[in-house]
Protein backbone atom coordinates (compact mmCIF):
# COMPACT_ATOMS: atom_id res chain seq x y z
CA UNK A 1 -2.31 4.64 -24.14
CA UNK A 2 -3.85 6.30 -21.10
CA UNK A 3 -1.80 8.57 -19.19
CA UNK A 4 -2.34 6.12 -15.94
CA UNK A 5 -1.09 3.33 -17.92
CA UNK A 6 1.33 5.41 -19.00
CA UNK A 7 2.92 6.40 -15.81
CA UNK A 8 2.14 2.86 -14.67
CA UNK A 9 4.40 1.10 -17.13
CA UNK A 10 7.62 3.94 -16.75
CA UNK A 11 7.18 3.48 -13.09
CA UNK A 12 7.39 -0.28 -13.32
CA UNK A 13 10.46 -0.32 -15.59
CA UNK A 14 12.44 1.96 -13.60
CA UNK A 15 11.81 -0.27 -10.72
CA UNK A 16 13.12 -3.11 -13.11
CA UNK A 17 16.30 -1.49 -14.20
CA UNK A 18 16.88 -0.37 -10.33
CA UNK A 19 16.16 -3.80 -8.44
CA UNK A 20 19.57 -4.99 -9.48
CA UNK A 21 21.88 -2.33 -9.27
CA UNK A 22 19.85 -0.17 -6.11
CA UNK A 23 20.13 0.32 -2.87
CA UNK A 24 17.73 0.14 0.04
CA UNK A 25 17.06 3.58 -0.04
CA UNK A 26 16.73 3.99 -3.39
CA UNK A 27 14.27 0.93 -3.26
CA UNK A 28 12.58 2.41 -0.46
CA UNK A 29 12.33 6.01 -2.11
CA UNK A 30 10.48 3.85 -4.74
CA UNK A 31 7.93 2.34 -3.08
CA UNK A 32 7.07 5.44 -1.83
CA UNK A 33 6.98 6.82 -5.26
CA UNK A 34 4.94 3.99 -6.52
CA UNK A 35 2.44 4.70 -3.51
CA UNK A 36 2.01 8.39 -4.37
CA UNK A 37 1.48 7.89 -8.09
CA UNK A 38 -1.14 5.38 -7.42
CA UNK A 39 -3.02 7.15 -4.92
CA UNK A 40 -2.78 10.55 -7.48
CA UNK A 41 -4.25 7.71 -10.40
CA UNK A 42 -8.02 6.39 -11.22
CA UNK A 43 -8.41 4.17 -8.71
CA UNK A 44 -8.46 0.49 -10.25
CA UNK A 45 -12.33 -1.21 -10.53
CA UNK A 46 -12.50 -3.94 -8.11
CA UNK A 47 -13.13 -6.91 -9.36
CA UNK A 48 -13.76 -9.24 -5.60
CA UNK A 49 -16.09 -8.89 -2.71
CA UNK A 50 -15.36 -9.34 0.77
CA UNK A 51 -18.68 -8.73 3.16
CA UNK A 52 -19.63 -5.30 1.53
CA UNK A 53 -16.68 -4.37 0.37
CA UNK A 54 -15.88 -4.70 -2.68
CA UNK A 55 -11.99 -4.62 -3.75
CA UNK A 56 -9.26 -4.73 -6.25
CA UNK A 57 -6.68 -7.74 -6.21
CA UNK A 58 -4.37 -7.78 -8.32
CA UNK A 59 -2.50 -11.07 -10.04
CA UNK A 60 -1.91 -13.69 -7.77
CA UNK A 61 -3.90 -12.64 -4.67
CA UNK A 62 -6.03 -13.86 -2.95
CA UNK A 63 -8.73 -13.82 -0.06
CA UNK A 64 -7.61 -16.22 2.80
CA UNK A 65 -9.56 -15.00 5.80
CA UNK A 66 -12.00 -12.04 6.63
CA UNK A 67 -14.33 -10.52 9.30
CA UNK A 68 -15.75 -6.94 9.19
CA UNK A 69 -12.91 -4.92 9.81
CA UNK A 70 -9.81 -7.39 8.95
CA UNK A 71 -9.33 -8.75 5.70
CA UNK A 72 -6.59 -11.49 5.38
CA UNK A 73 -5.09 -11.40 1.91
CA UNK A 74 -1.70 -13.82 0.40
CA UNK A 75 0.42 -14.20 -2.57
CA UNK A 76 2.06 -17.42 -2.05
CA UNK A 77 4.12 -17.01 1.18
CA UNK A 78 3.22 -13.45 1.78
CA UNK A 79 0.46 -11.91 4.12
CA UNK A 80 -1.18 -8.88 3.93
CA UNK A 81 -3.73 -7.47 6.38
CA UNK A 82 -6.03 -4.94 5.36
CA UNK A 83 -7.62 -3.12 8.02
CA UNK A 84 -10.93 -1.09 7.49
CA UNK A 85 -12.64 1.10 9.91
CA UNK A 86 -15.73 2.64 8.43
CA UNK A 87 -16.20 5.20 11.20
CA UNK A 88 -13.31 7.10 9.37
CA UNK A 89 -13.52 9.47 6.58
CA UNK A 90 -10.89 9.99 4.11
CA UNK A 91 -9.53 12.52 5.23
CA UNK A 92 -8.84 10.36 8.49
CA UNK A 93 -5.36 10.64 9.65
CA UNK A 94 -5.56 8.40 12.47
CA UNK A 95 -3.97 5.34 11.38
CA UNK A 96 -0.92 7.74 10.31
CA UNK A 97 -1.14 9.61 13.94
CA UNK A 98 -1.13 5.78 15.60
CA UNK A 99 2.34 5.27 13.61
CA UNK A 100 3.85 8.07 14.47
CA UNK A 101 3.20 7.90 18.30
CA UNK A 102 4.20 4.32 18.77
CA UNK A 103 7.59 4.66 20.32
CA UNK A 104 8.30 1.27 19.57
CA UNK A 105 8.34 1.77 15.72
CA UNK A 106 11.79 2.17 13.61
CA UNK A 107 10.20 4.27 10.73
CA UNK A 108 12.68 4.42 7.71
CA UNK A 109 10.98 6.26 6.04
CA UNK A 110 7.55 8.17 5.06
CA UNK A 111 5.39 9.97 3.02
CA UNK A 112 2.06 11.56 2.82
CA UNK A 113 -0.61 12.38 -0.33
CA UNK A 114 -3.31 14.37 -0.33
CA UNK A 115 -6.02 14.73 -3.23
CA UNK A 116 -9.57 14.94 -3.36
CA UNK A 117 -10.50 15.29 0.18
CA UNK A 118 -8.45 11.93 0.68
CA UNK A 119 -5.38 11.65 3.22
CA UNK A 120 -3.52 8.37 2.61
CA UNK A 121 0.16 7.72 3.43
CA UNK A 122 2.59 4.94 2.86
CA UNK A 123 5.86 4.13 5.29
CA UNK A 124 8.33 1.29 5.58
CA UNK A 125 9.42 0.50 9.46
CA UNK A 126 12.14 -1.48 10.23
CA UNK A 127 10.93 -5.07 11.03
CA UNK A 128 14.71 -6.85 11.09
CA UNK A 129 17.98 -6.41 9.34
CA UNK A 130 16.43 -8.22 6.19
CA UNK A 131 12.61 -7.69 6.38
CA UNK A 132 10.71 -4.14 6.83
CA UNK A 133 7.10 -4.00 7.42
CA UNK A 134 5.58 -1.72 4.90
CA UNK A 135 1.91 0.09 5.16
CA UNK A 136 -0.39 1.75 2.74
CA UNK A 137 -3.44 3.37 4.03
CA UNK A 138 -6.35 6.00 2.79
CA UNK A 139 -8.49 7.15 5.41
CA UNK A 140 -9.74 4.99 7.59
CA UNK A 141 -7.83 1.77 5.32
CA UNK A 142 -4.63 0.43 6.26
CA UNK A 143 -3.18 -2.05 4.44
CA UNK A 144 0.49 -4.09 6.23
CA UNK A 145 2.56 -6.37 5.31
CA UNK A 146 6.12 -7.80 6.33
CA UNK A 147 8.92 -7.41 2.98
CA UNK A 148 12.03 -8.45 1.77
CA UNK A 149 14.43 -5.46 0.85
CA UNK A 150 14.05 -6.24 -2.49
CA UNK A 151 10.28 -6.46 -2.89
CA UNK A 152 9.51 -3.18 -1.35
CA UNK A 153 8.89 -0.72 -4.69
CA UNK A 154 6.46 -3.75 -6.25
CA UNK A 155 5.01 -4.26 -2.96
CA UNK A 156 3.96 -0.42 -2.21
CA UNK A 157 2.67 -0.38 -5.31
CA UNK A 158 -0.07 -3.61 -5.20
CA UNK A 159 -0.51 -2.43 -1.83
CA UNK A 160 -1.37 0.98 -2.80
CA UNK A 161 -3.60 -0.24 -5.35
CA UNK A 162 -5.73 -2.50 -3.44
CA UNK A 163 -6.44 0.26 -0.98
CA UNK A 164 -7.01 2.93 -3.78
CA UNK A 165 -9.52 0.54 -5.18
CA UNK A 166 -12.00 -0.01 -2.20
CA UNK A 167 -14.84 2.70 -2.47
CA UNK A 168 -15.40 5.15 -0.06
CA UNK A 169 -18.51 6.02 0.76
């Protein structure tokens, strides 16, 4: 079995055993986890199109609205909102920069990877007391969405993936 897979699989069941038994930080330093090791992977092969872009979804999503620079994705009740800006290279750290000087923002916590030329960083923000909006970005990607507590490790890690997966040019 690849190593990818591999690392894949261990990370999943550790998220498993944890979900029941965690706490939010511990759920949180997962996610973030998940985010690095998937950024530090292969990057999946897409297998959908959107405009040019071609893109990885994994089980269960889907396309529900795009233009050139906003792509609407869902998995039943969730949204996600993937954000591209082509005039950004991968080693772009503006979306990051933007997070961090937004006053307005609770950020839990964060983390940044970098490999490859690439800059990409993943963060959970405070949205409520039950919901925290998570991101996953590389370059000039950003990927959002708005989480329960308990969907934040499996969530960072789709998340991650779809934005790993888009080509950069």
């Amino acid at each position: 079995m690849p190593l990818k897979w591999m690392r894949l699989l261990l990370a999943s069941l550790v998220v498993i055993l944890l979900v029941g038994c965690s706490s939010k930080e511990d759920r949180i330093a997962e996610g973030l986890e998940n985010a690095k090791v998937i950024f530090q992977d292969d990057a999946q092969m897409p297998n959908d199109k959107v405009n040019d872009t071609k893109i990885f979804l994994p089980s269960g999503f889907s396309i529900e609205d795009a233009d050139e620079s906003n792509i609407l994705l869902t998995k039943g009740k969730d949204s996600y909102v993937l954000f591209i800006n082509p005039n950004e290279l991968p080693t772009s750290q503006l979306y990051y920069e933007l997070m961090l000087a937004d006053p307005n923002l609770k950020i839990v916590e964060k983390s940044t990877f970098e490999q490859n030329e690439r800059f990409g960083f993943a963060a959970v923000i405070e949205n409520s007391e039950e919901k925290y909006e998570l991101i996953t970005s590389i370059g000039g990607m950003k990927l959002t969405t708005i989480s329960k507590e308990s969907d934040i490790a499996s969530n960072m890690e789709k998340m991650m993936m779809i934005v790993r997966s888009i080509p950069i040019d």
